[in-house]
Protein backbone atom coordinates (compact mmCIF):
# COMPACT_ATOMS: atom_id res chain seq x y z
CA UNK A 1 -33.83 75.55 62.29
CA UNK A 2 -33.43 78.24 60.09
CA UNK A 3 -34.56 78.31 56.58
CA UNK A 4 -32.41 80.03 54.20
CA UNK A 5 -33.74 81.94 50.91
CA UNK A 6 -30.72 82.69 48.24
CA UNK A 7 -32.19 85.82 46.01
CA UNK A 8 -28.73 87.36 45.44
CA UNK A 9 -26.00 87.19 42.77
CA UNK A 10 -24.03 83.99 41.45
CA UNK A 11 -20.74 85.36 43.83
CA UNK A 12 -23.64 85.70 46.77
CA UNK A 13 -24.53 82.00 46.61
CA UNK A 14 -20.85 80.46 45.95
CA UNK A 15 -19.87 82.09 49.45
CA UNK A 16 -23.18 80.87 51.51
CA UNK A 17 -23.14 77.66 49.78
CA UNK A 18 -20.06 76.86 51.58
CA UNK A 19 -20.78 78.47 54.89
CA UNK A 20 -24.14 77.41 55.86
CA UNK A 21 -24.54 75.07 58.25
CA UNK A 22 -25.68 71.65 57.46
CA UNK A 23 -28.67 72.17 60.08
CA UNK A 24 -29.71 75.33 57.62
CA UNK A 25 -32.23 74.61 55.25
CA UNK A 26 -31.82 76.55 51.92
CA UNK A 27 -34.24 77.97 49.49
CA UNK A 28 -32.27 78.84 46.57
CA UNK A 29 -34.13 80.68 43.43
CA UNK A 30 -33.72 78.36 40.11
CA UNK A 31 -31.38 81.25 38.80
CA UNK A 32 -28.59 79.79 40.84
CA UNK A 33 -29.32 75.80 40.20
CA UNK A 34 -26.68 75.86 37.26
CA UNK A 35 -24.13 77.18 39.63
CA UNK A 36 -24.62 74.73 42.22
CA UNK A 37 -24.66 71.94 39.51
CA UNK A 38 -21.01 72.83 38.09
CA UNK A 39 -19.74 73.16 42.08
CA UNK A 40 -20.98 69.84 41.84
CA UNK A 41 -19.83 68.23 39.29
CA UNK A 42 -15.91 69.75 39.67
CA UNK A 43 -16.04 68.66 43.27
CA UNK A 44 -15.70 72.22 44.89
CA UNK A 45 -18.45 71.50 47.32
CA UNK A 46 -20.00 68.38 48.89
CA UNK A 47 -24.08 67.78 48.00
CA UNK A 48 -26.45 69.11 49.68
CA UNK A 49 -30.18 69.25 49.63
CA UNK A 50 -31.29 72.27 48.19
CA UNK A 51 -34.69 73.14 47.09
CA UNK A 52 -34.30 75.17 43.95
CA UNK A 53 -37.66 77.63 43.46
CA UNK A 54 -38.56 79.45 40.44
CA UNK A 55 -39.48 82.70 41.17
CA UNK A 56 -39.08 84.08 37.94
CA UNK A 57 -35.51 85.66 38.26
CA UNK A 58 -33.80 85.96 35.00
CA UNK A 59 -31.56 88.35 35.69
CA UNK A 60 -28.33 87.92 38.45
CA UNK A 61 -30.56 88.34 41.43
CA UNK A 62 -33.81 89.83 42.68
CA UNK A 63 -34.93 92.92 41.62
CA UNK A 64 -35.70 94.15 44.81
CA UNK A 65 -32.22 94.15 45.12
CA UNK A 66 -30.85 95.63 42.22
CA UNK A 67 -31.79 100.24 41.92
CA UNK A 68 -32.63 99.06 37.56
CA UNK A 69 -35.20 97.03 38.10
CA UNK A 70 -36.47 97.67 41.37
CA UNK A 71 -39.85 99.51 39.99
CA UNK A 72 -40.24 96.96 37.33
CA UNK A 73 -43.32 94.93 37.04
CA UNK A 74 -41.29 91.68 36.81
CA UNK A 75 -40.71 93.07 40.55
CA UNK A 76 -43.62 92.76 41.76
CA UNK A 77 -44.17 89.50 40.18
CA UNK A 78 -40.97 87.93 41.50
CA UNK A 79 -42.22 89.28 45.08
CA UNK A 80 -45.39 87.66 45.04
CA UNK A 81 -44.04 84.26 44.28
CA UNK A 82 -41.65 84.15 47.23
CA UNK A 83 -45.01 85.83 49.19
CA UNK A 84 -47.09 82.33 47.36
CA UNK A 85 -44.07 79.77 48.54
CA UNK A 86 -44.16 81.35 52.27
CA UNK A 87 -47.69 80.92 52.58
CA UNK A 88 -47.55 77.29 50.83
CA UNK A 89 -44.78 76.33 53.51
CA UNK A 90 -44.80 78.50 56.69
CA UNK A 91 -43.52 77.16 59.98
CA UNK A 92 -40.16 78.06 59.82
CA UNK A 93 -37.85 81.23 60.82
CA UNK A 94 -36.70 82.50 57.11
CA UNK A 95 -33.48 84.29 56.60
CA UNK A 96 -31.69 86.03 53.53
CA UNK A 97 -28.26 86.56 53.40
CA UNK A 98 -27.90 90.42 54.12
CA UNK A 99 -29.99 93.50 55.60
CA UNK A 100 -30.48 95.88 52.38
CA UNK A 101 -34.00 96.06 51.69
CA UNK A 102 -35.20 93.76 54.08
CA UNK A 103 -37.91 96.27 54.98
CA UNK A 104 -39.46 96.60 51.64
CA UNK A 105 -39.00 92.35 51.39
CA UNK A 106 -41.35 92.16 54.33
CA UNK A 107 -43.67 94.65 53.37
CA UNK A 108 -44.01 92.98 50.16
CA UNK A 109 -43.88 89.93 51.22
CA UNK A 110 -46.02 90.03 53.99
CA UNK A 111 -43.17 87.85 56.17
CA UNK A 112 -40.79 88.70 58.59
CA UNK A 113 -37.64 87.91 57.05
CA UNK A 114 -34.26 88.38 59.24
CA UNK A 115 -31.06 89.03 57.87
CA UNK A 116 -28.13 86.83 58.51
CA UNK A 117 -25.67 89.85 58.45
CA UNK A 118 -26.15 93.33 58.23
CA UNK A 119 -25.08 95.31 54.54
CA UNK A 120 -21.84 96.28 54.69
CA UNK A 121 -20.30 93.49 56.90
CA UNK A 122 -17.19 91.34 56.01
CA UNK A 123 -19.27 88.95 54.47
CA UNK A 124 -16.91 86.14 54.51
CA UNK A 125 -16.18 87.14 58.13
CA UNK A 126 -19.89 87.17 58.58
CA UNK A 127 -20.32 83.62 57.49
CA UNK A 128 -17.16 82.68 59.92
CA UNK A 129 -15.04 81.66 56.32
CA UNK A 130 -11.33 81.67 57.34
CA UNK A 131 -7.82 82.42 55.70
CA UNK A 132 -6.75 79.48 54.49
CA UNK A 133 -3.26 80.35 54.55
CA UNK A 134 -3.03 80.05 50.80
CA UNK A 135 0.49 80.33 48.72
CA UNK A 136 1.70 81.31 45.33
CA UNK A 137 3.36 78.41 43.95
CA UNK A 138 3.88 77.96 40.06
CA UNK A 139 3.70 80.48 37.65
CA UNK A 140 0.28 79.73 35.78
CA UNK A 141 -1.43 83.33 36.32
CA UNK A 142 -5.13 83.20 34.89
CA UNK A 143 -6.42 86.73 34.73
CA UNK A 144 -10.50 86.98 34.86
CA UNK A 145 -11.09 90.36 34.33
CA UNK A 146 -15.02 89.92 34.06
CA UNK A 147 -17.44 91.83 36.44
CA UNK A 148 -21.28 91.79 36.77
CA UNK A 149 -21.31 95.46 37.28
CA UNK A 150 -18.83 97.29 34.44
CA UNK A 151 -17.55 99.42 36.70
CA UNK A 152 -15.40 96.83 38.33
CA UNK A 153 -13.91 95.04 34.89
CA UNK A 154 -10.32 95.35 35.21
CA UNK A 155 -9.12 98.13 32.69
CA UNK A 156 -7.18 96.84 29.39
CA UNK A 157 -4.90 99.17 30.39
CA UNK A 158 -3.56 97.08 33.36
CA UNK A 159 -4.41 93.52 31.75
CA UNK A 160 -1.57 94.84 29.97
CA UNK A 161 0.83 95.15 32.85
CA UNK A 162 0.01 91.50 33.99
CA UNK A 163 1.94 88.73 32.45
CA UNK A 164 -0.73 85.52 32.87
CA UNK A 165 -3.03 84.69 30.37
CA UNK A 166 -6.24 86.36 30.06
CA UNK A 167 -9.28 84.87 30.11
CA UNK A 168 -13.02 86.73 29.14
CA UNK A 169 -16.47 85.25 29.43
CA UNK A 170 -17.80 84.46 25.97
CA UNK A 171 -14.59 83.69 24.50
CA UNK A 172 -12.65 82.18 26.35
CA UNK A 173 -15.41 80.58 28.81
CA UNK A 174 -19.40 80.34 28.48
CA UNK A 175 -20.46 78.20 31.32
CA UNK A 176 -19.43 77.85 34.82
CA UNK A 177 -18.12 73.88 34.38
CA UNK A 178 -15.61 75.91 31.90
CA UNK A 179 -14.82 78.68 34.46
CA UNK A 180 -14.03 76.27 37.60
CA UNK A 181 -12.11 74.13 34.85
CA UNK A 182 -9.60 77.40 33.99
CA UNK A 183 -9.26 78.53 37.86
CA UNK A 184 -8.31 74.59 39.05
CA UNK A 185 -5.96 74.29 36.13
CA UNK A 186 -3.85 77.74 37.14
CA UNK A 187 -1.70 78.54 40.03
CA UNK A 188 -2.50 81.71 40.62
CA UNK A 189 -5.74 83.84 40.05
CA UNK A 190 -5.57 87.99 39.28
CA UNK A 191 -9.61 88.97 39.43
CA UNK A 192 -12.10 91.56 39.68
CA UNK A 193 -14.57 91.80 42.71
CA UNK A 194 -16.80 89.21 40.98
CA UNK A 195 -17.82 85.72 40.80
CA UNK A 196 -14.51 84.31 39.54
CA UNK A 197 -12.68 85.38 42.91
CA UNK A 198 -15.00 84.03 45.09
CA UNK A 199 -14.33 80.58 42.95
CA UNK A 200 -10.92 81.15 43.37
CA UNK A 201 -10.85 81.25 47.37
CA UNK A 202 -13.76 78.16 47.14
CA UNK A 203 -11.34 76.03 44.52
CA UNK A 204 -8.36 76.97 47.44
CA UNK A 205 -6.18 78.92 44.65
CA UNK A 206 -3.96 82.08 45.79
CA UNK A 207 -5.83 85.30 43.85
CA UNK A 208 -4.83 89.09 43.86
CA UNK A 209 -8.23 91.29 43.88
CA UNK A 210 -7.84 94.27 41.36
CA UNK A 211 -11.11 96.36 42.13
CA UNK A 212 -12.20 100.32 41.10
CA UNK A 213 -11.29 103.80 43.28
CA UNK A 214 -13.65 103.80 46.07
CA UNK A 215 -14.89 100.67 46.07
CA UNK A 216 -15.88 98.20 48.96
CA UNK A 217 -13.86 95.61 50.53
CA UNK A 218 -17.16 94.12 51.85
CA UNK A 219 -16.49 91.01 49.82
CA UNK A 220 -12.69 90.25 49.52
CA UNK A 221 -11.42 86.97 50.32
CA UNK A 222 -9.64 86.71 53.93
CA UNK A 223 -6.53 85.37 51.91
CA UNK A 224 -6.71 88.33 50.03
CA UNK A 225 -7.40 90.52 53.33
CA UNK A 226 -4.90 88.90 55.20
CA UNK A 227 -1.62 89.21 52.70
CA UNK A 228 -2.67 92.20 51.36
CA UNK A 229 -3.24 90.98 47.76
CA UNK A 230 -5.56 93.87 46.89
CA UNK A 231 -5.14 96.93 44.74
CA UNK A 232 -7.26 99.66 42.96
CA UNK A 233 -6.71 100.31 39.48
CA UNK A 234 -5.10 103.67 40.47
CA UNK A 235 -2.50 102.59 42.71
CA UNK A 236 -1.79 98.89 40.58
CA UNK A 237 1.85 98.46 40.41
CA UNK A 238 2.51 94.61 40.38
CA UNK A 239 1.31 91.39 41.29
């Protein structure tokens, strides 16, 4: 049995959440437990056990992962609790979701952690997450702009181009219940590489993936993937 520990981002943990197999057991830092209880509670996901740990991440994931925080003292701390819950329950093989770092994780650690796919995978192919063979039909477009990391918020510039209505975390949403409640109520979903389009493909709702020049396709959809409904912000025409 494998025992799975979820360190990463909010859009890291909707995609494994789904994908895991009911024979993994998952360790899942408290940082994502408000997550999990809106998936919950709007029916995107069946229940399953979880045991939520607090290892002292406050910010989107650990900062082992992140290059801003990475030399932080709150680093080290965060480190020695998973290296404290290891020790307190050994006797399993423990997994996190992808490769980066992994090296430093064990050396801090003192484990040997595996990776369940290596950086710069698919990931949903990773996990074995399908096409679903999703369709546009209506014309409710929600546009969620919103990105963890600023360089992937969808430029004002093409909101503008977009007829749907917008939609922007603080004012128009503040909590995830509110988030899934806006994506289940649309028809079709226009969003940055970030949490909201990962909803999107969980809550089954078409989505177009608007992302910046250069960057990954690690972590599209395989709706999006398979009908093509991608762009950068250069080469945006229509949706």
């Amino acid at each position: 049995m494998r025992r799975v520990f979820l360190l990463r981002a909010y859009g890291d943990f909707a995609i494994a959440v789904q994908a895991l197999a009911a024979t993994d057991s998952i360790i899942a830092s408290l940082h994502l437990k408000p997550l999990y209880d809106a998936l919950i509670s709007r029916s995107c996901i069946s229940p399953r056990v979880i045991d939520f740990v607090d290892f002292g991440i406050a910010g989107s994931q650990l900062n082992l992962f992140t290059n801003k925080g990475l030399l932080s003292v709150d680093t080290i701390r965060q480190l020695s609790k998973i290296k404290q819950y290891v020790r307190a329950n050994p006797g399993s093989s423990n997994f996190v979701e992808q490769s980066a770092r992994l090296g430093l994780l064990n050396f801090f650690t003192g484990h040997s952690f595996q990776s369940i796919f290596e950086t710069g995978q698919p990931v949903y192919a990773a996990y074995g997450l399908p096409a679903q063979g999703l369709e546009r039909i209506g014309d409710k477009v929600l546009i969620l702009p919103d990105a963890r990391l600023p360089k992937r918020v969808i430029p004002s510039s093409i909101l503008a181009r977009i007829d749907g209505r917008v939609a922007r975390f603080g004012s128009d949403y503040t909590a995830f219940e509110q988030l899934i409640d806006l994506i289940q109520a649309s028809d079709y979903v226009v969003a940055a590489d970030s949490l909201p389009l990962h909803l999107a493909y969980l809550c089954r709702k078409p989505h177009f993936i608007l992302y910046p020049d250069g960057g990954k396709q690690d972590f599209f959809t395989p709706d999006a993937l398979a009908s093509g409904s991608f762009s950068t912000f250069s080469q945006f025409t229509h949706v």
